[in-house]
Protein backbone atom coordinates (compact mmCIF):
# COMPACT_ATOMS: atom_id res chain seq x y z
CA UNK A 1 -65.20 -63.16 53.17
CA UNK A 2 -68.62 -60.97 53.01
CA UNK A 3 -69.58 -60.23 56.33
CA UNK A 4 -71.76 -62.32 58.54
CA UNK A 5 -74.49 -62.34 61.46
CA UNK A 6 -73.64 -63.86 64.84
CA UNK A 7 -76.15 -64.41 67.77
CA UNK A 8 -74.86 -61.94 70.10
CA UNK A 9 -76.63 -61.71 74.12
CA UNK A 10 -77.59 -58.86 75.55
CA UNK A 11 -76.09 -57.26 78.27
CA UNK A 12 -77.20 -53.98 78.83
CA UNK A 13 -79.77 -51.79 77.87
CA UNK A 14 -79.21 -47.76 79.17
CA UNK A 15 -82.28 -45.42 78.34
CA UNK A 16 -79.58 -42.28 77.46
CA UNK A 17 -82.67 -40.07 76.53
CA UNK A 18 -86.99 -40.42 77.04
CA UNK A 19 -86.51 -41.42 73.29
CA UNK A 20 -83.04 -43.54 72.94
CA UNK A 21 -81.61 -46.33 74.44
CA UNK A 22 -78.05 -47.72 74.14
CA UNK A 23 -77.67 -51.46 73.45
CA UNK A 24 -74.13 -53.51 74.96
CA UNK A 25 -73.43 -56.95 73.36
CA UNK A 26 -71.75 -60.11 75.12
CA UNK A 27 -68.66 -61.09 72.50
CA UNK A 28 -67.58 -64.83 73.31
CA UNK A 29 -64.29 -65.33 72.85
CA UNK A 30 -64.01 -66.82 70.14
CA UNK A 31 -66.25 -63.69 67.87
CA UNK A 32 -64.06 -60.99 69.83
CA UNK A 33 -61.32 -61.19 66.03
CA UNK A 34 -64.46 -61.20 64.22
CA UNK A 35 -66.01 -58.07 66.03
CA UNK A 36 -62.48 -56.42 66.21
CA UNK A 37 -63.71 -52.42 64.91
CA UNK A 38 -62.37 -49.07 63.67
CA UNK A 39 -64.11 -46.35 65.97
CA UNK A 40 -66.38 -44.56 63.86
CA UNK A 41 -67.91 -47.96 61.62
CA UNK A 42 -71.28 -49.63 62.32
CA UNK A 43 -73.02 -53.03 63.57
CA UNK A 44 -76.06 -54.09 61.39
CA UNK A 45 -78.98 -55.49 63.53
CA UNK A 46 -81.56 -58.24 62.46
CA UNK A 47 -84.79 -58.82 64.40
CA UNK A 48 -88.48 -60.46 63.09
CA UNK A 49 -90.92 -57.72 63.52
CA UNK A 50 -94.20 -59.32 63.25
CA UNK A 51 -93.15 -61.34 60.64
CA UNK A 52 -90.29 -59.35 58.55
CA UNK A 53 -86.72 -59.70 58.38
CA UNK A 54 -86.11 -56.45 59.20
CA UNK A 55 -82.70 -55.10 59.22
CA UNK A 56 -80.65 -51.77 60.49
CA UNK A 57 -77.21 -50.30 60.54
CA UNK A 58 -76.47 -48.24 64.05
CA UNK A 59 -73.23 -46.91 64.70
CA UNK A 60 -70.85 -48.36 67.14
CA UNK A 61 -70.50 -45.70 70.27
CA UNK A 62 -68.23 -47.59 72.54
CA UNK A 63 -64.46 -47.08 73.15
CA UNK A 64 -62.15 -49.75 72.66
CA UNK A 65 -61.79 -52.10 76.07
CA UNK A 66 -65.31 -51.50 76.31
CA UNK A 67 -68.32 -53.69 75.58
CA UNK A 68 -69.34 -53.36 72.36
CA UNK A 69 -72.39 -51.01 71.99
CA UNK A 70 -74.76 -49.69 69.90
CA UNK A 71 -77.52 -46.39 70.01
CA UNK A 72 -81.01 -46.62 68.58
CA UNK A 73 -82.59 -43.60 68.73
CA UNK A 74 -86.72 -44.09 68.13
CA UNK A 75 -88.21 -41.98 65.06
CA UNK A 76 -91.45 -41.84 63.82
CA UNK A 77 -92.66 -45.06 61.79
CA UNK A 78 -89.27 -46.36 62.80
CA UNK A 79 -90.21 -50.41 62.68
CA UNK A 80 -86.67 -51.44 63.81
CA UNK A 81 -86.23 -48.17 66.56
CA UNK A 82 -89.33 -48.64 68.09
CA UNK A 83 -88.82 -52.15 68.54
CA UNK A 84 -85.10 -51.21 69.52
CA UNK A 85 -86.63 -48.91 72.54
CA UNK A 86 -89.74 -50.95 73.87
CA UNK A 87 -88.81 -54.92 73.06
CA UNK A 88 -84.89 -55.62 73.58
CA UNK A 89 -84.55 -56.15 77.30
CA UNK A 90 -81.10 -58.01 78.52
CA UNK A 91 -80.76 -61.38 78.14
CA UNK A 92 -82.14 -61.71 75.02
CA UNK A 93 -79.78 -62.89 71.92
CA UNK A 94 -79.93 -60.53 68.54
CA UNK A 95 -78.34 -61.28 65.38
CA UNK A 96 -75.47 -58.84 65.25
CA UNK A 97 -73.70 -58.32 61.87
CA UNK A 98 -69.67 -58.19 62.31
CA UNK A 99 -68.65 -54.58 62.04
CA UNK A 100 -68.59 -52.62 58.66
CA UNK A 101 -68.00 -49.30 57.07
CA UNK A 102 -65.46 -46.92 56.43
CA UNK A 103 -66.38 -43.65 58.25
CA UNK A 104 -63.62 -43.81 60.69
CA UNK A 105 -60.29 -42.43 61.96
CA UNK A 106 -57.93 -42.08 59.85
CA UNK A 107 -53.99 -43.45 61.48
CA UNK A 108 -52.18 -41.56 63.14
CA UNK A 109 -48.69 -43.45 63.26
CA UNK A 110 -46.81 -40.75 63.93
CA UNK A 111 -48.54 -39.82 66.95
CA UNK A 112 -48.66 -35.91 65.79
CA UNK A 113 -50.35 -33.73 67.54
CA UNK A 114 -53.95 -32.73 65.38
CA UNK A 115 -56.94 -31.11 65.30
CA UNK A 116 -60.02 -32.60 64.85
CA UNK A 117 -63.86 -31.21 64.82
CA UNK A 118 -67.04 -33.01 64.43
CA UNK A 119 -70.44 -31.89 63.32
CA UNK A 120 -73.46 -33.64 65.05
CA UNK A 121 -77.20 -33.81 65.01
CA UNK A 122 -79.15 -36.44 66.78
CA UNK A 123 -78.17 -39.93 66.75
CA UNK A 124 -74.95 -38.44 64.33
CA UNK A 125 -73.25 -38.42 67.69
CA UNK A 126 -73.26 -42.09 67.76
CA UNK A 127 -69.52 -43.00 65.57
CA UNK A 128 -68.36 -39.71 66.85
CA UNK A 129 -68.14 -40.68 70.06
CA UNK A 130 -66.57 -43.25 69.48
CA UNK A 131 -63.79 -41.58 67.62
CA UNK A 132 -63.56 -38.71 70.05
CA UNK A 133 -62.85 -41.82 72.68
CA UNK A 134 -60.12 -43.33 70.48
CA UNK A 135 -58.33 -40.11 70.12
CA UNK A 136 -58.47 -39.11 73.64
CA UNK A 137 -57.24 -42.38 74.65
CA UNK A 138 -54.49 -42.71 71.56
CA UNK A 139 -53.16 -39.12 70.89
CA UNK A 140 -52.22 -37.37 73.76
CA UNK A 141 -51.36 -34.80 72.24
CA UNK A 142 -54.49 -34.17 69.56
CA UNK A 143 -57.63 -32.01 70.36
CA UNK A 144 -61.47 -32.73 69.24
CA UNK A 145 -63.99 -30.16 68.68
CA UNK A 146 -67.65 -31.17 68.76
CA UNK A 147 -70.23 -29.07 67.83
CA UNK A 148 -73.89 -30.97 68.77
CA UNK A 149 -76.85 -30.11 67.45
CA UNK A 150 -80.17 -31.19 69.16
CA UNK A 151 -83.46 -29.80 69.79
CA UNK A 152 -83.52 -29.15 74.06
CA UNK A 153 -81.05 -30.27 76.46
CA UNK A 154 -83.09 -33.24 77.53
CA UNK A 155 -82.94 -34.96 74.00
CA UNK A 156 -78.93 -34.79 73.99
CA UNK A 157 -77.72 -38.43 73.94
CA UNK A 158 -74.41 -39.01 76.09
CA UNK A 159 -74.84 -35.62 77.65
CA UNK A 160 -73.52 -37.24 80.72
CA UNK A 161 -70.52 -38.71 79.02
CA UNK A 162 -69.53 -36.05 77.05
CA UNK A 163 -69.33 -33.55 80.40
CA UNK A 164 -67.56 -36.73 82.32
CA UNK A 165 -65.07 -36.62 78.77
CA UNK A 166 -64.69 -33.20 79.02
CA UNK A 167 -63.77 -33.12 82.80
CA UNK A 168 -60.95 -35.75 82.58
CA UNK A 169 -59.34 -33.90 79.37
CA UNK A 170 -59.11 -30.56 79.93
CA UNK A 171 -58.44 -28.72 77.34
CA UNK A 172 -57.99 -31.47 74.40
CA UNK A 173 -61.93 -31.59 74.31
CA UNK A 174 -64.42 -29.19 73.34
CA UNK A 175 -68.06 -29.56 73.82
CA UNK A 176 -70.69 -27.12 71.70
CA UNK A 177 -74.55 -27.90 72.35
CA UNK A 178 -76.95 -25.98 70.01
CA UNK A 179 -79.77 -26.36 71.07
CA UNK A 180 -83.25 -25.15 68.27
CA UNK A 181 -85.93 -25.26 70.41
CA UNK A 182 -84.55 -24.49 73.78
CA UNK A 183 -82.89 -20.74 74.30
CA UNK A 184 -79.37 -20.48 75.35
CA UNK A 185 -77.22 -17.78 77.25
CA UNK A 186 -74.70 -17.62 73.89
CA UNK A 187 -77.08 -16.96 70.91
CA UNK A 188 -74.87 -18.62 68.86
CA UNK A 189 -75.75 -21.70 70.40
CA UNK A 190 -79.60 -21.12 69.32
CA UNK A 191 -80.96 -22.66 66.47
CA UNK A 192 -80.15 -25.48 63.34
CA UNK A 193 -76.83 -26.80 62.62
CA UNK A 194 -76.54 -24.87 59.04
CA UNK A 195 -74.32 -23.51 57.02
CA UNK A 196 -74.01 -19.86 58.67
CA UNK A 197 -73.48 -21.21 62.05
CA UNK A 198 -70.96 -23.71 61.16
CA UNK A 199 -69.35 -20.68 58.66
CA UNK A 200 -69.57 -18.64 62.74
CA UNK A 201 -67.89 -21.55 64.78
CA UNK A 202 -64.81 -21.81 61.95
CA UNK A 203 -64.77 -18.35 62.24
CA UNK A 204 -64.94 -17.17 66.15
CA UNK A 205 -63.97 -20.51 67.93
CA UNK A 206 -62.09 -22.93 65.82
CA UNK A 207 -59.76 -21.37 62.84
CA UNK A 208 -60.59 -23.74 59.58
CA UNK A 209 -56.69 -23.50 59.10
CA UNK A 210 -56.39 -25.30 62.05
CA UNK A 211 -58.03 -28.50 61.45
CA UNK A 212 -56.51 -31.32 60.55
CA UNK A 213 -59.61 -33.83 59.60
CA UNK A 214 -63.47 -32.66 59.97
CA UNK A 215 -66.67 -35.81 60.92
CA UNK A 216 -69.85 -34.80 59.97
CA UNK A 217 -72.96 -37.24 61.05
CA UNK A 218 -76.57 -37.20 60.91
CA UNK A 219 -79.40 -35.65 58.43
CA UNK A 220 -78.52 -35.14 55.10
CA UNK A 221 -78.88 -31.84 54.69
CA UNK A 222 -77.03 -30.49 57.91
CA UNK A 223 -73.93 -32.73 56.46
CA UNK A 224 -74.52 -31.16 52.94
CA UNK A 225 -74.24 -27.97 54.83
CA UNK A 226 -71.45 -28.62 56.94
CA UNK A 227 -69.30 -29.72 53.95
CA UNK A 228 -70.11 -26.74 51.75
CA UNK A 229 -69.31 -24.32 55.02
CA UNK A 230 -65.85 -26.19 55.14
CA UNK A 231 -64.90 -26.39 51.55
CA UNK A 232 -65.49 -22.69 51.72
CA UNK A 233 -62.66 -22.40 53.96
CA UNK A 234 -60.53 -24.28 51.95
CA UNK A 235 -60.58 -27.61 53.74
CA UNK A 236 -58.92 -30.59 51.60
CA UNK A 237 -62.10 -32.52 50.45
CA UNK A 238 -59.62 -35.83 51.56
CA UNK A 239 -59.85 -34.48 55.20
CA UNK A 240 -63.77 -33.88 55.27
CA UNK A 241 -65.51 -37.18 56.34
CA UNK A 242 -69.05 -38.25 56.35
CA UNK A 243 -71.85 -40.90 57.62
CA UNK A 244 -74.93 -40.37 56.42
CA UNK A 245 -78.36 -41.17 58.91
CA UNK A 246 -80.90 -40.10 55.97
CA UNK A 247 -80.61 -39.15 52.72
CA UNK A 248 -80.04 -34.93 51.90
CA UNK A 249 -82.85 -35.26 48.82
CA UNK A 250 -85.35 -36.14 51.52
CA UNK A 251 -86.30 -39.52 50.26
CA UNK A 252 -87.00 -42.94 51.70
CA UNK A 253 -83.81 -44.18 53.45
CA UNK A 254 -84.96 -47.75 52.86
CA UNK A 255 -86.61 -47.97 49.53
CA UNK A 256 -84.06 -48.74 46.19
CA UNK A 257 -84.37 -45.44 43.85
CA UNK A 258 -85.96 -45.19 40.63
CA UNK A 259 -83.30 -46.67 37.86
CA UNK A 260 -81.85 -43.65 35.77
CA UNK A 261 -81.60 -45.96 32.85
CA UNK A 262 -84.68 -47.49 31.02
CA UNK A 263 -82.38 -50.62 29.92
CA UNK A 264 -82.50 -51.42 33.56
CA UNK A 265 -86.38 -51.92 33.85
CA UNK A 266 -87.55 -53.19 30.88
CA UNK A 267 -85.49 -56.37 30.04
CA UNK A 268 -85.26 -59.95 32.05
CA UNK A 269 -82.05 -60.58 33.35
CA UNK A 270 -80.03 -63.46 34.49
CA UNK A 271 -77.28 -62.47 37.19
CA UNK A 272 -74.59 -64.55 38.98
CA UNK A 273 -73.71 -63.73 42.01
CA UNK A 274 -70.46 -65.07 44.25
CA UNK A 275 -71.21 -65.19 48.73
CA UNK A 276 -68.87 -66.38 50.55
CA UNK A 277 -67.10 -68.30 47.36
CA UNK A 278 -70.61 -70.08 46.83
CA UNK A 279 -71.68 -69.09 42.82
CA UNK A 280 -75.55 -68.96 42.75
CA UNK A 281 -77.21 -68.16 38.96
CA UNK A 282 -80.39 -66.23 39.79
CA UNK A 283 -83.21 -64.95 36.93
CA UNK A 284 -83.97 -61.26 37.48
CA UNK A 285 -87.44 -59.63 36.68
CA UNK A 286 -87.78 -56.49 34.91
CA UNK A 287 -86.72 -53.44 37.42
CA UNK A 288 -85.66 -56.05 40.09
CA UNK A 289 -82.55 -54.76 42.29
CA UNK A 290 -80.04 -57.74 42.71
CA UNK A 291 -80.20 -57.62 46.71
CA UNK A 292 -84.21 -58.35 46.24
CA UNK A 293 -83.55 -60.86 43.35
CA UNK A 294 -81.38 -62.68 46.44
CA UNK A 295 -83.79 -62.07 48.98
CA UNK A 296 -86.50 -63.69 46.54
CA UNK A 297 -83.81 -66.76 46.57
CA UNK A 298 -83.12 -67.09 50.07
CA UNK A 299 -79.62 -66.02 49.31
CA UNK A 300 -77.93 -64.50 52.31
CA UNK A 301 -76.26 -61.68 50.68
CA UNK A 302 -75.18 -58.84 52.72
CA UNK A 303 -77.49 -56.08 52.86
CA UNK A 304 -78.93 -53.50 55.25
CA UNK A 305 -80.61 -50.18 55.08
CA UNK A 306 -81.27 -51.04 51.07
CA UNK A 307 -81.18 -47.16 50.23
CA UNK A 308 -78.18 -46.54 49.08
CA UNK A 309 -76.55 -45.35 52.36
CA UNK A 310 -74.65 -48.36 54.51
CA UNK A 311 -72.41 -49.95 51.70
CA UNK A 312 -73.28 -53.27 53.48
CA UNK A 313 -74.31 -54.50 50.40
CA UNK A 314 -71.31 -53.84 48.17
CA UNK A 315 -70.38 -55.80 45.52
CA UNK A 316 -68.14 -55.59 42.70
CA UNK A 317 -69.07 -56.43 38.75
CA UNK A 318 -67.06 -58.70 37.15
CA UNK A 319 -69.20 -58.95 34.19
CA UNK A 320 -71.91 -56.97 32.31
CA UNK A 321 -73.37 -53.68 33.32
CA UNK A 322 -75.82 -52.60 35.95
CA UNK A 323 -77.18 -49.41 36.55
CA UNK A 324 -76.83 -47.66 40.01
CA UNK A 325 -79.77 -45.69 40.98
CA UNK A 326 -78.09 -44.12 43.41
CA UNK A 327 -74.69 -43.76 45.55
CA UNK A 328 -74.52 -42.04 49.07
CA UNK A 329 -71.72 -44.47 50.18
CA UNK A 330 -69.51 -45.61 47.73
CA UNK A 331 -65.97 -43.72 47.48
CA UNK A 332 -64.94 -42.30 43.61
CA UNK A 333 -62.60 -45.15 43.62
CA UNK A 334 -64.74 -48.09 43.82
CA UNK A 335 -67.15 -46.81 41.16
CA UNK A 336 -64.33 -46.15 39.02
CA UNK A 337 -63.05 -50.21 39.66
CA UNK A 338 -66.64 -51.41 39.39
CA UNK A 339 -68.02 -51.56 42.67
CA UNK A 340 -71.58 -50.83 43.05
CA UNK A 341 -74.49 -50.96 46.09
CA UNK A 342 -76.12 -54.05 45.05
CA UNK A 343 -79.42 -52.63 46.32
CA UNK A 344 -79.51 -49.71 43.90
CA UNK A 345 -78.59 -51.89 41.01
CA UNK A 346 -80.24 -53.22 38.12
CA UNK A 347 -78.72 -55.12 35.23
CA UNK A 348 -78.33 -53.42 32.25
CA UNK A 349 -77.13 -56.17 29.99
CA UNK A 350 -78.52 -59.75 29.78
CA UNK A 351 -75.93 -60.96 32.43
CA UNK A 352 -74.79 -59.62 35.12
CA UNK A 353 -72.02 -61.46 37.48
CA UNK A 354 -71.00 -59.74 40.78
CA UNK A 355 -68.92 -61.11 43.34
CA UNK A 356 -69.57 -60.08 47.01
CA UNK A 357 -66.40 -61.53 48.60
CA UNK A 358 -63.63 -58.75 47.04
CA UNK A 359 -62.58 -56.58 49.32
């Protein structure tokens, strides 16, 4: 089954910095399966703002046997995370989307002892934390190394936590705070989370032949960096793992991308689409993605940040061809067995079906 909204209450709202807030969510028993969640994936949140169905993916930064939470840090001409910060107060039921995407953990079953390091910026600390809870809390005998990039010391989210985490496991967790705007006793903890500092910390504090699996959240192009600084080392791409806040090319993180493909703009289309095994037969305009072609039909089809980025709105193509705009989420795998972002895609041919329900 595709995934689904619930109305979830309120229970909490904690201001962690002047310009986030963290968000807790009352599961009823009988949603607690349905919410059930891999440290590291994401809740997508639905709200009217002043009239729009506006929707947006925010990582899950609770541990498990805690209340499922959520952080919304507020950004300029953020719609959803200035509403986030200002209008939710507790008490109030959202429509939560059941958990989704696949920037997690990977199992331990062994229990082996491993290494594990994280590169943050911002609100990229959100899945992290959760992760670095899970492995505190599931492998005793594992380490995490964070490295946390922010501008001062009062804009670090979880500060708090992280310094209560670090307390109560002594030496399994490292904390790193570089700071770029705020000047620090270590100069290696001044400035941006690039490419030479993250080349430094592999180098002076954490051995790259020592890590096991790398996590690397936030802006594109401090990921982009990140990776490129660990591949250098000779980290298995396999162990490298990403989840991406905005896009590395700088563009809109909520607009579909120009088709690469003129097929895909300048044809009608008709497209079949399968939700929650119900078959709906929609007619496409020229350069219309499928997700807005649903929208346009009052289809509820998953979707989220509708740039390419959350994989909410994956589907696979059982027949015809589309063309994919762009792909910041999809895995090598699922392109190659004909899995696309539904929000990026145009249909190529004159029919399209897709089916939303396959796994």
């Amino acid at each position: 089954m595709s995934p689904r909204f619930h109305s979830l209450k309120v229970i909490d709202v904690k201001r962690e910095t002047p310009d986030a807030v963290s968000i807790a969510f009352e599961l009823p028993e009988n949603l607690k399966e349905d919410y059930s969640y891999i440290p590291g994936q994401y809740l997508t949140l639905k709200a009217d703002i002043n009239g729009e169905d506006v929707r947006r993916s925010y990582s899950i930064c609770s541990g498990k046997g805690e209340d499922i939470r959520v952080a919304v840090k507020k950004i300029d001409d953020g719609i959803f995370s200035q509403y986030a910060n200002d209008d939710i107060t507790v008490g109030m039921n959202m429509d939560i989307m059941t958990p989704m995407g696949r920037f997690y953990l990977p199992e331990n079953g062994t229990g082996e002892a491993r290494t594990y390091v994280g590169f943050a910026a911002g609100s990229g600390i959100t899945p992290i934390m959760s992760i670095i809870k899970e492995v505190m809390q599931r492998e005793p005998e594992s380490q995490f190394f964070l490295f946390y990039g922010n501008r001062t010391s009062q804009t670090i989210i979880f500060k708090e936590q992280l310094d209560d985490l670090k307390d109560q496991y002594l030496g399994r967790l490292s904390v790193y705070h570089i700071l770029s705007r705020e000047e620090q006793e270590l100069s290696l903890l001044n400035g941006r989370l690039d490419e030479e500092k993250v080349e430094a910390f592999l180098t002076s504090i954490l051995p790259a032949g020592d890590i096991d699996h790398a996590f690397l959240c936030g802006p594109g192009e401090m990921i982009e960096e990140a990776r490129i600084a660990l591949e250098k080392t000779g980290l298995d791409k396999e162990c490298i793992h990403n989840e991406l806040f905005t896009p590395a090319d700088g563009s809109a993180s909520h607009e579909a991308h120009e088709a690469k493909d003129a097929k895909a703009v300048d044809h009608k289309a008709k497209v079949d689409m399968i939700v929650d095994g119900a078959r709906y037969s929609l007619d496409l305009e020229p350069g219309e993605t499928i997700i807005d072609a649903a929208l346009k039909a009052d289809i509820e089809a998953p979707f989220s940040c509708k740039g390419g980025m959350c994989c909410t709105c994956r589907a696979k193509v059982l027949e015809g061809e589309v063309d994919m705009a762009i792909n910041y989420s999809l895995e090598p795998w699922e392109v190659e067995a004909n899995f696309v972002l539904t929000c990026q895609s145009r249909p190529k041919t004159d029919k399209v079906v897709v089916d939303f329900d396959v796994m």
